[in-house]
N, C-alpha and C. Protein backbone atom coordinates (compact mmCIF):
# COMPACT_ATOMS: atom_id res chain seq x y z
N UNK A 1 -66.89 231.50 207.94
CA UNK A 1 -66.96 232.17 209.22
C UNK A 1 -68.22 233.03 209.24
N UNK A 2 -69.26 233.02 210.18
CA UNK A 2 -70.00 233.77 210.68
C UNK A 2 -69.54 234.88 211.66
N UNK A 3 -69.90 236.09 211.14
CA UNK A 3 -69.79 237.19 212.35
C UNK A 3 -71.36 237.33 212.47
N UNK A 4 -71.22 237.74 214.35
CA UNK A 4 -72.76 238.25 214.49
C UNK A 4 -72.87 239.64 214.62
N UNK A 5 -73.44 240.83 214.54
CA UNK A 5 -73.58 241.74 214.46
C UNK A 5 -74.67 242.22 215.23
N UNK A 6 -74.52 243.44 216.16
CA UNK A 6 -75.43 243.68 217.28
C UNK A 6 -76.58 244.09 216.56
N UNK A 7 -77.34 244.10 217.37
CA UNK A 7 -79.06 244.54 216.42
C UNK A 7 -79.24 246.28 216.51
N UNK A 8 -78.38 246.82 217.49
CA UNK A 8 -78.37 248.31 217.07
C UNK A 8 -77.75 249.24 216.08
N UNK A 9 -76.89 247.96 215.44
CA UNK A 9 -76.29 248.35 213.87
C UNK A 9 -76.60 247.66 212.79
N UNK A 10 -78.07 247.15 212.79
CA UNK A 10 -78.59 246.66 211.57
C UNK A 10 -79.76 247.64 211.27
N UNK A 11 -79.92 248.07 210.07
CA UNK A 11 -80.64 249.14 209.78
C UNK A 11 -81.09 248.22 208.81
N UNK A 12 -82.57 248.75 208.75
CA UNK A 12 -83.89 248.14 207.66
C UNK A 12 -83.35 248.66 206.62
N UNK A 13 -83.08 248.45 205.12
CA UNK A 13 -82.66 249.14 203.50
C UNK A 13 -84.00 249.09 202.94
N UNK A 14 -85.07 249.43 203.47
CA UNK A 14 -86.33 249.96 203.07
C UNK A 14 -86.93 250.98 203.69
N UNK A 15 -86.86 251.80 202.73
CA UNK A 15 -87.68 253.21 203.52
C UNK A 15 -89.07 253.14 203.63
N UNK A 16 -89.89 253.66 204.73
CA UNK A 16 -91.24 253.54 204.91
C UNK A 16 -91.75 254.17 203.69
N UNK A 17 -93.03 253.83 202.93
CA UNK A 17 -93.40 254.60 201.72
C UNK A 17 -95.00 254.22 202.18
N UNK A 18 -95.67 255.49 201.28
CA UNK A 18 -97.26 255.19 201.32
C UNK A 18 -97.58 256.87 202.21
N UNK A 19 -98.60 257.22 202.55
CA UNK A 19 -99.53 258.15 203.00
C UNK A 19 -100.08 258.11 204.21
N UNK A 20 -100.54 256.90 204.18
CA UNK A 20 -101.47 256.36 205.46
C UNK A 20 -102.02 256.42 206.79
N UNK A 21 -100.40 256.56 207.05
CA UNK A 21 -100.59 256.78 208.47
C UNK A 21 -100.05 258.50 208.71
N UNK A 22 -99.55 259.50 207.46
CA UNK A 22 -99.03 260.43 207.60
C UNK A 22 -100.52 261.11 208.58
N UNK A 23 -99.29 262.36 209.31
CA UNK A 23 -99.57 263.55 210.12
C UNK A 23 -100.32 264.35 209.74
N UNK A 24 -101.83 265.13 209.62
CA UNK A 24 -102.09 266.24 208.90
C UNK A 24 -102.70 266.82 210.08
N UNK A 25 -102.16 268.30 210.18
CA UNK A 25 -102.82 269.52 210.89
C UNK A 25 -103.40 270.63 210.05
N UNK A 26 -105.15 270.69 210.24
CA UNK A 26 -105.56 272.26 209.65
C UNK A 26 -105.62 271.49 208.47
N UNK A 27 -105.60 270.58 207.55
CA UNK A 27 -105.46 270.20 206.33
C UNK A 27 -104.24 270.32 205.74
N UNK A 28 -103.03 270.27 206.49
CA UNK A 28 -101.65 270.45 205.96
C UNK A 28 -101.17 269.06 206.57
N UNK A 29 -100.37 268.49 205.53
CA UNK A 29 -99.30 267.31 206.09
C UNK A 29 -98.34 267.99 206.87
N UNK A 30 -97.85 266.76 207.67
CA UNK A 30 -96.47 267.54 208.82
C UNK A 30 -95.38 266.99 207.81
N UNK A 31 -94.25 267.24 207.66
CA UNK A 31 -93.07 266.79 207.84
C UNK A 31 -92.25 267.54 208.39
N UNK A 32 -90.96 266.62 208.77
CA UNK A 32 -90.23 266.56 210.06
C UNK A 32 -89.00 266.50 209.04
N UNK A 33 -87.33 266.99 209.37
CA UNK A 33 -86.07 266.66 208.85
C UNK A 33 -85.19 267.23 209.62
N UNK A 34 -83.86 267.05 209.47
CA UNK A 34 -83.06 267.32 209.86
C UNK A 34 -81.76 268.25 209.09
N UNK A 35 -80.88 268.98 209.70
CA UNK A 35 -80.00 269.54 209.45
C UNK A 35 -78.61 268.61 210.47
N UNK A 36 -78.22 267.42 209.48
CA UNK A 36 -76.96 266.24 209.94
C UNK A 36 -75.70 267.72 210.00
N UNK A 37 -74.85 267.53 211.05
CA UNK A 37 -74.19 268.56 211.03
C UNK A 37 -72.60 267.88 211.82
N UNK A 38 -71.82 267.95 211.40
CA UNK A 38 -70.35 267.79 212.02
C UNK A 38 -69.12 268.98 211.93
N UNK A 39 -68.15 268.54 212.75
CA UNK A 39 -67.14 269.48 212.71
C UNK A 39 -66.18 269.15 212.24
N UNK A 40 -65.57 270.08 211.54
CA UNK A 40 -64.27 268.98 211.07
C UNK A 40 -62.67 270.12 211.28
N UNK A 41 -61.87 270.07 211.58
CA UNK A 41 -60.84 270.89 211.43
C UNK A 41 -60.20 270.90 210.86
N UNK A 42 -59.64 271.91 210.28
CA UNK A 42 -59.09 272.45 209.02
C UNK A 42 -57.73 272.45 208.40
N UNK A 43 -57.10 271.99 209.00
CA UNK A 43 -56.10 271.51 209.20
C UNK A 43 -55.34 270.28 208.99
N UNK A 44 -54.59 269.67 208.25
CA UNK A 44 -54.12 268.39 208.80
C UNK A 44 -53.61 267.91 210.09
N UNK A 45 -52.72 268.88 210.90
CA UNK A 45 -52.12 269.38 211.44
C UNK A 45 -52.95 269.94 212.51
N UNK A 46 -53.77 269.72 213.29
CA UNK A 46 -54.28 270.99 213.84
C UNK A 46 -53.37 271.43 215.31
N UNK A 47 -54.06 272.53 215.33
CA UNK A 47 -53.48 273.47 216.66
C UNK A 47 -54.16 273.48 217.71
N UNK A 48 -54.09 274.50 219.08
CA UNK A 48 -55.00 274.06 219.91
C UNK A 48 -55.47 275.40 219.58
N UNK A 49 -55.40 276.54 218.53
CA UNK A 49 -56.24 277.85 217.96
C UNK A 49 -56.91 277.39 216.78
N UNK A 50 -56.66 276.37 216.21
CA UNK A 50 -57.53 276.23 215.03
C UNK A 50 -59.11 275.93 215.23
N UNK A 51 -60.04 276.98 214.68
CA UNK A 51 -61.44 276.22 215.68
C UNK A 51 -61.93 275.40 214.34
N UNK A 52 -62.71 274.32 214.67
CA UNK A 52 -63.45 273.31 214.14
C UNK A 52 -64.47 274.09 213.19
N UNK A 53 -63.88 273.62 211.95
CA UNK A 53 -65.22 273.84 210.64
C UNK A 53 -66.39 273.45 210.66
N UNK A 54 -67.64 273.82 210.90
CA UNK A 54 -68.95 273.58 210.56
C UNK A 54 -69.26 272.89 209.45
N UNK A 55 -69.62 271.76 209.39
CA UNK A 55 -70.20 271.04 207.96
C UNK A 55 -71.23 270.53 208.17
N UNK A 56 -72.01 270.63 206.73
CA UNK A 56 -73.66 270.07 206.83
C UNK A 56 -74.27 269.39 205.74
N UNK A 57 -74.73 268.41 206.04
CA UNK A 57 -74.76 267.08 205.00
C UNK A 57 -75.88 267.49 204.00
N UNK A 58 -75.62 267.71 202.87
CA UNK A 58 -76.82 267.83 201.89
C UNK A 58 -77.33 266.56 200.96
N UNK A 59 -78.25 266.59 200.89
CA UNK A 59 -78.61 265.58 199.71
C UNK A 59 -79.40 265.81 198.70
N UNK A 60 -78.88 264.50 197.60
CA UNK A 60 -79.85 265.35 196.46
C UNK A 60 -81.99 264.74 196.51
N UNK A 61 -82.10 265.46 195.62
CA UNK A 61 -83.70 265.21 195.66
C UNK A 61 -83.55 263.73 194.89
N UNK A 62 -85.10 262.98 195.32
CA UNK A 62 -85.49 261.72 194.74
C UNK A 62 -84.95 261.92 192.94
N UNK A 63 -85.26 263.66 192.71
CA UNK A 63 -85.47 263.56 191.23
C UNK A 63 -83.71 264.23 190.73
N UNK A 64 -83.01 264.22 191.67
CA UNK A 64 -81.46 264.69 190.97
C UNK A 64 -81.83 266.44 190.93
N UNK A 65 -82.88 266.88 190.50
CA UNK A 65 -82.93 268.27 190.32
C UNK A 65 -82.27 269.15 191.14
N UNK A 66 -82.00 269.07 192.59
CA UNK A 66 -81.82 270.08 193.54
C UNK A 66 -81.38 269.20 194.73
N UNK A 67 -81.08 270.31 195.58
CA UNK A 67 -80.28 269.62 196.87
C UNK A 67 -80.91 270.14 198.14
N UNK A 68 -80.89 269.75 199.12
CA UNK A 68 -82.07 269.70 200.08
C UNK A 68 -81.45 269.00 201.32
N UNK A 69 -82.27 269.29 202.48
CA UNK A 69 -81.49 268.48 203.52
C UNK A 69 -82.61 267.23 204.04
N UNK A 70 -82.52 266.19 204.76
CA UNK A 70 -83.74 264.56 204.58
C UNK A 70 -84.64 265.56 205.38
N UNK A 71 -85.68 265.06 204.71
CA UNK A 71 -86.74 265.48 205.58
C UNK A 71 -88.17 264.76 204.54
N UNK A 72 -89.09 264.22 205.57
CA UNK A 72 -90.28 263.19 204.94
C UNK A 72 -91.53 263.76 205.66
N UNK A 73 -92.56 263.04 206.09
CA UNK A 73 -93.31 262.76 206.49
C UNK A 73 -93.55 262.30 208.14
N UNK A 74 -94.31 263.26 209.04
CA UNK A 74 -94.06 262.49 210.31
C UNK A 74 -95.55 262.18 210.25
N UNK A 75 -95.21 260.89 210.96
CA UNK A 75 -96.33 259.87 210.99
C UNK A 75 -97.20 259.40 212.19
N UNK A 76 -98.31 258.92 212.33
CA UNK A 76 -98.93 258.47 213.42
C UNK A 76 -98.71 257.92 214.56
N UNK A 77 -97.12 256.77 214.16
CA UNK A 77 -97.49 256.14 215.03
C UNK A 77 -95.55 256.65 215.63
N UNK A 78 -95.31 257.77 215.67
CA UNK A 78 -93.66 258.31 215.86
C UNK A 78 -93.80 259.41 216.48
N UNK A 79 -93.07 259.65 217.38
CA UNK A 79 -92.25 261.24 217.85
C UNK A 79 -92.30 261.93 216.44
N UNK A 80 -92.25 263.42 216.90
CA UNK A 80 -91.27 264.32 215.97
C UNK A 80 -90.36 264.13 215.46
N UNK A 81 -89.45 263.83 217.01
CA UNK A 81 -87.98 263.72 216.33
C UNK A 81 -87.20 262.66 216.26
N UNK A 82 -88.51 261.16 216.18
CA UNK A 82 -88.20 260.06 215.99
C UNK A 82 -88.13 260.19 214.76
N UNK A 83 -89.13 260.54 214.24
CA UNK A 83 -89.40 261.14 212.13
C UNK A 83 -88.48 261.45 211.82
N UNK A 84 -87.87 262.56 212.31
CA UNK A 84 -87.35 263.21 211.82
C UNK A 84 -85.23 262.25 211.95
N UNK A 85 -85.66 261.45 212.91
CA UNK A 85 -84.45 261.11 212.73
C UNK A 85 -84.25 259.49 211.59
N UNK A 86 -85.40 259.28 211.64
CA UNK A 86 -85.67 257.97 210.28
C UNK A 86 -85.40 258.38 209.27
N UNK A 87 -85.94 259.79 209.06
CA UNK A 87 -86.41 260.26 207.61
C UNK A 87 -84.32 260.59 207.59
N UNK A 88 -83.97 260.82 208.49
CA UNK A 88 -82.59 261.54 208.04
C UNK A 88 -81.32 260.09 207.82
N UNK A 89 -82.18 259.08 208.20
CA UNK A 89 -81.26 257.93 208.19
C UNK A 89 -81.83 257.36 207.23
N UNK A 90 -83.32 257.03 206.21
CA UNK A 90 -83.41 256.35 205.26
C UNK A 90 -82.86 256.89 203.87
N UNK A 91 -82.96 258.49 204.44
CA UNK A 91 -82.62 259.42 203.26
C UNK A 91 -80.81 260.09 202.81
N UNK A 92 -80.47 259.97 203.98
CA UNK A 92 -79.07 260.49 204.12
C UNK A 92 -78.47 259.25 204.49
N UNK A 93 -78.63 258.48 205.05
CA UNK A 93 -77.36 257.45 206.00
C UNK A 93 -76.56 257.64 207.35
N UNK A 94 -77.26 258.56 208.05
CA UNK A 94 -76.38 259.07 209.37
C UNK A 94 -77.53 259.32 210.31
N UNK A 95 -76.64 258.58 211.11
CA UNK A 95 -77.05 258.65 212.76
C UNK A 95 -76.65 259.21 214.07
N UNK A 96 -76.97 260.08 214.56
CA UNK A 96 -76.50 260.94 215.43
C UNK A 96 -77.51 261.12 217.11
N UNK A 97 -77.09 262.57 217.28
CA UNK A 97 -77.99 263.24 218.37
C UNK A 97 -78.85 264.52 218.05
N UNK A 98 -80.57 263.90 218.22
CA UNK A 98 -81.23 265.03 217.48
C UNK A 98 -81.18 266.35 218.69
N UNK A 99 -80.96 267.45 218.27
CA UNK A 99 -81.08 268.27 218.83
C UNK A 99 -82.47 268.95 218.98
N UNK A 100 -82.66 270.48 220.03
CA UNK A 100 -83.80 271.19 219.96
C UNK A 100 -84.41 272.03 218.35
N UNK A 101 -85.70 271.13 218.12
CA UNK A 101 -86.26 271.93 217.45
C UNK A 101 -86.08 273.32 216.70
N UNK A 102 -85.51 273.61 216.10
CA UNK A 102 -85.15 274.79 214.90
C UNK A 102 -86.45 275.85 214.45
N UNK A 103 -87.54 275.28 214.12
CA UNK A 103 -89.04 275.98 214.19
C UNK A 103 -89.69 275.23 213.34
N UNK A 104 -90.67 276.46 212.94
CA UNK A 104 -91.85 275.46 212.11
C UNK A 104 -91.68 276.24 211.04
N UNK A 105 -92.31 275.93 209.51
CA UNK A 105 -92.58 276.51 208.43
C UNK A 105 -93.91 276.01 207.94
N UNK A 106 -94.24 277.39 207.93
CA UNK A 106 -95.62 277.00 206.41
C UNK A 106 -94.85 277.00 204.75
N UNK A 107 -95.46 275.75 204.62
CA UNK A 107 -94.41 276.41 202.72
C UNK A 107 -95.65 275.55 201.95
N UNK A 108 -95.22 275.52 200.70
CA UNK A 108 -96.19 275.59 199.40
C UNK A 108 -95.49 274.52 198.95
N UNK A 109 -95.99 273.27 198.48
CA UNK A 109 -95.10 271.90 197.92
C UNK A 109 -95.12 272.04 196.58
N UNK A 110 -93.72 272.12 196.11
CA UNK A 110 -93.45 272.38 194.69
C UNK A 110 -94.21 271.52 193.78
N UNK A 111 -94.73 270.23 194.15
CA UNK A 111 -94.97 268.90 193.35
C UNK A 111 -96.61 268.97 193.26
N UNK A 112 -97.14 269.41 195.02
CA UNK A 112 -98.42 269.11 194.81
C UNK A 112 -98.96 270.28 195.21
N UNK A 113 -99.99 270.82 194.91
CA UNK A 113 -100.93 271.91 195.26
C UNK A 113 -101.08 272.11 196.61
N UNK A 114 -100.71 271.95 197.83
CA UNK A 114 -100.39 272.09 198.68
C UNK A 114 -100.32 272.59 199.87
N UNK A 115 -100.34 272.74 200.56
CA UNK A 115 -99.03 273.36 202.13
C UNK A 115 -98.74 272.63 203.43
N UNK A 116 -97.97 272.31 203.52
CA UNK A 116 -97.36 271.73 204.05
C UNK A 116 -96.51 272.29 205.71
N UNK A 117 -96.73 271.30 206.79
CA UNK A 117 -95.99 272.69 207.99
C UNK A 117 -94.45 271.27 208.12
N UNK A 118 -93.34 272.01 208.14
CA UNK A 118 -92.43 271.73 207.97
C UNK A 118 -91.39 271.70 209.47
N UNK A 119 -90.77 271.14 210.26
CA UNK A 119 -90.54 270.87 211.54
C UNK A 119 -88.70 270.58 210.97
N UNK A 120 -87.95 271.25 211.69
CA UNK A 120 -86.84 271.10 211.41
C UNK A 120 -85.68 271.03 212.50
N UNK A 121 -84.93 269.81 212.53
CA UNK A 121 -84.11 269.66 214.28
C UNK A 121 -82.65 269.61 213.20
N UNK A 122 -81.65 270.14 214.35
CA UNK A 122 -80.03 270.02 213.96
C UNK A 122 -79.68 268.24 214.49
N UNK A 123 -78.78 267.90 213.89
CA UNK A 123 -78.62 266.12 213.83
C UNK A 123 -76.86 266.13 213.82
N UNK A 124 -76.43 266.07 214.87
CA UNK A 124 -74.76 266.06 215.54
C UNK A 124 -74.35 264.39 215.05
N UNK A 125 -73.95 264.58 213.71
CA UNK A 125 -73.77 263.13 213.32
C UNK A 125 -72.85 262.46 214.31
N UNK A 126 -72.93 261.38 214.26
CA UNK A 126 -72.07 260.26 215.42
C UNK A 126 -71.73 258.96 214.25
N UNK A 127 -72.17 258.64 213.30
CA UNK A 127 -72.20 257.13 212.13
C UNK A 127 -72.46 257.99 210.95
N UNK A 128 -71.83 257.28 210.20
CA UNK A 128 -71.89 257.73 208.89
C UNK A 128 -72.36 256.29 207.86
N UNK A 129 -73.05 255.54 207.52
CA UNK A 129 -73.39 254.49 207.17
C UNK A 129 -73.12 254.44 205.24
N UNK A 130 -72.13 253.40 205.72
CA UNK A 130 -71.85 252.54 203.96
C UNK A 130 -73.11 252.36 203.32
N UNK A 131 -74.37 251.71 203.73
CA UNK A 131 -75.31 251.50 203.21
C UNK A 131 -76.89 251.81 204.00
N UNK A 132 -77.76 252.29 202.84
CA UNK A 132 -79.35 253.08 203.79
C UNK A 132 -79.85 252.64 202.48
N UNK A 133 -81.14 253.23 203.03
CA UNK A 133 -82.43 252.45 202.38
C UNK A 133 -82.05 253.33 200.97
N UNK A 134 -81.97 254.86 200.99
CA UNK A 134 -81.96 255.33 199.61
C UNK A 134 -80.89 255.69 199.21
N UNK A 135 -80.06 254.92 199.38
CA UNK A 135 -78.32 255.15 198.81
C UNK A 135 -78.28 255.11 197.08
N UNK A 136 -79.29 254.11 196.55
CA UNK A 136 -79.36 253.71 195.16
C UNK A 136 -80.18 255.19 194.65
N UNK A 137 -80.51 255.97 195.15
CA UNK A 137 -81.81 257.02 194.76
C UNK A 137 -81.13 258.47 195.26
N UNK A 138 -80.13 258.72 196.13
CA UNK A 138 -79.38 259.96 196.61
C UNK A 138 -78.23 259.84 196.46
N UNK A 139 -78.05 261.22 196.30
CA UNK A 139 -76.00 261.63 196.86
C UNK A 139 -76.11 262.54 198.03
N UNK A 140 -75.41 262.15 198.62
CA UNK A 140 -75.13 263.07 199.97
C UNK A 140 -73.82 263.58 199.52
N UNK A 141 -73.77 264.79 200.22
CA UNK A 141 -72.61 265.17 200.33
C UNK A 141 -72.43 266.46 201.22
N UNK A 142 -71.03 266.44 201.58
CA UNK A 142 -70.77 267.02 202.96
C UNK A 142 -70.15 268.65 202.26
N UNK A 143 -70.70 269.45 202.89
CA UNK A 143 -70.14 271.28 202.35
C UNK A 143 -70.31 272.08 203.60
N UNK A 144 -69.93 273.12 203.54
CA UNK A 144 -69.81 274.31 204.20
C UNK A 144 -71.31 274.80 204.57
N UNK A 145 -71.41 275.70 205.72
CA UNK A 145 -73.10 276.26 205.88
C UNK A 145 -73.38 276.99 204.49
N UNK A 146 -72.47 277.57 204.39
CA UNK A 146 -72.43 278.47 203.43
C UNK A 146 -72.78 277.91 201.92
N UNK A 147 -71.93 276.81 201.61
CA UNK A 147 -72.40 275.70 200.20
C UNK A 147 -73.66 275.64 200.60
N UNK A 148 -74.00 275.07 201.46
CA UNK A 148 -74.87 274.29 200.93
C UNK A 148 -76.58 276.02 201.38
N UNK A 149 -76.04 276.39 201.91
CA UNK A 149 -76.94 277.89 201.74
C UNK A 149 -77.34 278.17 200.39
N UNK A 150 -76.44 278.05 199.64
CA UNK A 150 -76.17 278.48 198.08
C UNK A 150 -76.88 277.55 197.25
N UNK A 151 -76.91 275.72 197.61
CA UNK A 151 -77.39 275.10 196.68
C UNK A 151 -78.65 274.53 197.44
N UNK A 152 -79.13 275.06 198.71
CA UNK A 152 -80.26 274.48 199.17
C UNK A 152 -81.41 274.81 198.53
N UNK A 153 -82.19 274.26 197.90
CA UNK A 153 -83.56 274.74 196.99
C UNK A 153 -84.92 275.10 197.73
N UNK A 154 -84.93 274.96 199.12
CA UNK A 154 -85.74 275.16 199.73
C UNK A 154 -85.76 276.53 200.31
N UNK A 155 -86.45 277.38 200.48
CA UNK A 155 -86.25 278.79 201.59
C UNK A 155 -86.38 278.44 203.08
N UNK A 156 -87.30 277.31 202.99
CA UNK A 156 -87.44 277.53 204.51
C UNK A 156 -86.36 276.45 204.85
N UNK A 157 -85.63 275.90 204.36
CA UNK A 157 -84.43 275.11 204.84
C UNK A 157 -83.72 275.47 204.99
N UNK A 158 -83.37 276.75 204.14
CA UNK A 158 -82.32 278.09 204.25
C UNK A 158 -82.43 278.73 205.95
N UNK A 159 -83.88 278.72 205.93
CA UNK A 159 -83.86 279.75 207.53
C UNK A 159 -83.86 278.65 208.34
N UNK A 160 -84.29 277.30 208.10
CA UNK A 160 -83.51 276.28 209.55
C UNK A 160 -81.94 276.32 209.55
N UNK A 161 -80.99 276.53 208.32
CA UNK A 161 -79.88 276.32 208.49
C UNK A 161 -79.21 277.44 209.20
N UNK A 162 -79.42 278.69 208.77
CA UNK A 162 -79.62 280.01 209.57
C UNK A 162 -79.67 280.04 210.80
N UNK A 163 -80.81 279.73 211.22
CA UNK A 163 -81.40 279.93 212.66
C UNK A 163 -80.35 278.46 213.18
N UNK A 164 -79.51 277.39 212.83
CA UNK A 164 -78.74 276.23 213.13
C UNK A 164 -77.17 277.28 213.75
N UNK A 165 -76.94 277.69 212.74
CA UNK A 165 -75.66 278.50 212.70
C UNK A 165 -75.72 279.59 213.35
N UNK A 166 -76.94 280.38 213.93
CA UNK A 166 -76.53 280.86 215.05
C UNK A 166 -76.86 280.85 216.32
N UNK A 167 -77.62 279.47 215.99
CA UNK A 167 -77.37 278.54 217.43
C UNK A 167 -75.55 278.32 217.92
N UNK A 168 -75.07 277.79 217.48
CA UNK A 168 -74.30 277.04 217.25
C UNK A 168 -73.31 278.29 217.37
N UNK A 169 -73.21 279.03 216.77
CA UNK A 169 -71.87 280.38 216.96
C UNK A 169 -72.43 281.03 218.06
N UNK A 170 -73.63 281.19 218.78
CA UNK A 170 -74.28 281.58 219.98
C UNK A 170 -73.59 280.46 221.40
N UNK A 171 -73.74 279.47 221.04
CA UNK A 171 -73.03 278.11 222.16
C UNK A 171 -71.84 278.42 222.00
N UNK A 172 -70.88 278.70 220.93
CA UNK A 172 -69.75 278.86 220.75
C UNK A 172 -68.95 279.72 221.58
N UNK A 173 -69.63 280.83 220.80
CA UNK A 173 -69.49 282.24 221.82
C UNK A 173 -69.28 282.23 223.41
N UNK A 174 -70.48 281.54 223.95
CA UNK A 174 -70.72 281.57 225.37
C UNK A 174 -69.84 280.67 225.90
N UNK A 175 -69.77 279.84 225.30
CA UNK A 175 -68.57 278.98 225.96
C UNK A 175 -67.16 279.42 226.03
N UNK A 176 -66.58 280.13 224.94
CA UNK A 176 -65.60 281.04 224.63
C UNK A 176 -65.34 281.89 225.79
N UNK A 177 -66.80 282.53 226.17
CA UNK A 177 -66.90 283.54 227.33
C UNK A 177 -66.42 282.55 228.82
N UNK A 178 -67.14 281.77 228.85
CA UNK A 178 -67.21 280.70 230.29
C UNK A 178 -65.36 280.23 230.96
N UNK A 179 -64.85 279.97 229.51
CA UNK A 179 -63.51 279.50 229.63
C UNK A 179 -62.58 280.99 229.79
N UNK A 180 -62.93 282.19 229.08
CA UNK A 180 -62.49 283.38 229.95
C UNK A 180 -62.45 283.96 231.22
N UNK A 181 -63.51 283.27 231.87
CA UNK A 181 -64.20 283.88 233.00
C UNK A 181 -63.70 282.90 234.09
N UNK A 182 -63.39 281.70 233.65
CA UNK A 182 -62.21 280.33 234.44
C UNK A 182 -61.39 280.85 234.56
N UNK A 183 -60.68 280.81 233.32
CA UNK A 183 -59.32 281.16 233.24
C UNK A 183 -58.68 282.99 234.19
N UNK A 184 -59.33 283.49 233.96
CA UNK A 184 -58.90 285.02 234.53
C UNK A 184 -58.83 284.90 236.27
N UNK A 185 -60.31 283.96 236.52
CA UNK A 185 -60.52 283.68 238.03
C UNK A 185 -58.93 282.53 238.46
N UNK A 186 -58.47 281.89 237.57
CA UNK A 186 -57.06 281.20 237.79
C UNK A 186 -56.37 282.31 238.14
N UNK A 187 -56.04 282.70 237.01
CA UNK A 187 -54.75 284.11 237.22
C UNK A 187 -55.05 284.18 238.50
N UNK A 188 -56.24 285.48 239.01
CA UNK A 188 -56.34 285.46 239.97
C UNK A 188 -55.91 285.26 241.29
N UNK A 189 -56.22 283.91 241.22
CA UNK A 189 -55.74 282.84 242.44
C UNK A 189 -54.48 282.50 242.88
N UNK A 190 -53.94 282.72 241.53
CA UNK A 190 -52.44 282.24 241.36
C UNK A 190 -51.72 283.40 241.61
N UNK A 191 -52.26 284.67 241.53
CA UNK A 191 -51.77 285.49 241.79
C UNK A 191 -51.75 286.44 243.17
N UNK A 192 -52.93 285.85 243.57
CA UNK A 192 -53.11 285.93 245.53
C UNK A 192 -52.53 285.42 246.32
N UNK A 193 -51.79 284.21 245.60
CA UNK A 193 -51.00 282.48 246.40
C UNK A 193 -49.92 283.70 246.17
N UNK A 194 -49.28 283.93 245.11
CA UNK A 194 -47.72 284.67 245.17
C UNK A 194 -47.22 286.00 246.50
């Protein structure tokens, strides 16, 4: 038996490699990554008060040493946050919705003499993929803002995850507020009808 399989769920298992066509501003390479992010609730059981846990996909480095979130090289011939969403699918395995831009970093590349400006978007996973280009070369794994705060080796990945989380408890918030400000205007109403 042949199954056919749509062409928007076949992913290349080769990651782009080489220099070539990379980004450089001022004499600094760009790279671009992401902060993959889902919710999960806490609960087996949940309630309609239980609010949804924040989780954020870490992975390890090419070299096992440290843990880090995907992030590569943006290139000539790509968006920002086209890069940035390759680099998070050859490197991690997940596909989502890239969100607004997080900021920029100047940082110092541990490997090469360096500096590097660093571009960082939040990534609302939607697929979680059995198989990616560097599955044989990473571990992903899914933790708390807070874990992975603790085992992220980068600083300035620390302040994208930061500046992520209070995005994100900022939307929370306001929405929290919005559904107060419904709800009271109900009472209200319901209470003018009586």
């Amino acid at each position: 038996m042949v199954a056919l399989v749509p062409q928007e769920n076949m992913v290349a298992l080769v990651s782009r490699t080489g220099r070539h066509l990379q980004r450089y501003s001022k004499g600094r390479r760009q790279v671009v990554g992401c902060i993959p992010y889902r919710y999960k609730t806490s609960k087996q059981t949940p309630s309609k008060h239980d609010a949804p846990e924040l989780e954020v996909l870490v992975i390890t480095s090419q070299k096992g040493k440290g843990m880090l979130f995907p992030k590569g090289g943006w290139e000539i011939d790509e968006s920002k946050e086209g890069a940035a969403s390759r680099e998070t699918l050859e490197e991690a395995g997940v596909r989502g919705l890239i969100e607004g831009e997080l900021g920029k970093w100047i940082f110092k590349s541990k490997s090469h003499d360096s500096y590097y400006d660093g571009y960082m978007f939040p990534l609302l996973v939607q697929e979680q993929l059995d198989f990616w280009p560097e599955k044989n070369l990473r571990q992903r794994i899914w933790m708390s803002a807070q874990e992975a705060r603790e085992v992220c080796q980068h600083w300035w990945m620390k302040e994208a995850l930061d500046r992520l989380v209070n995005r994100l408890t900022s939307q929370q918030r306001n929405q929290d507020q919005e559904l107060d400000h419904v709800l009271k205007a109900r009472r209200e109403n319901l209470m003018a009808c009586m």
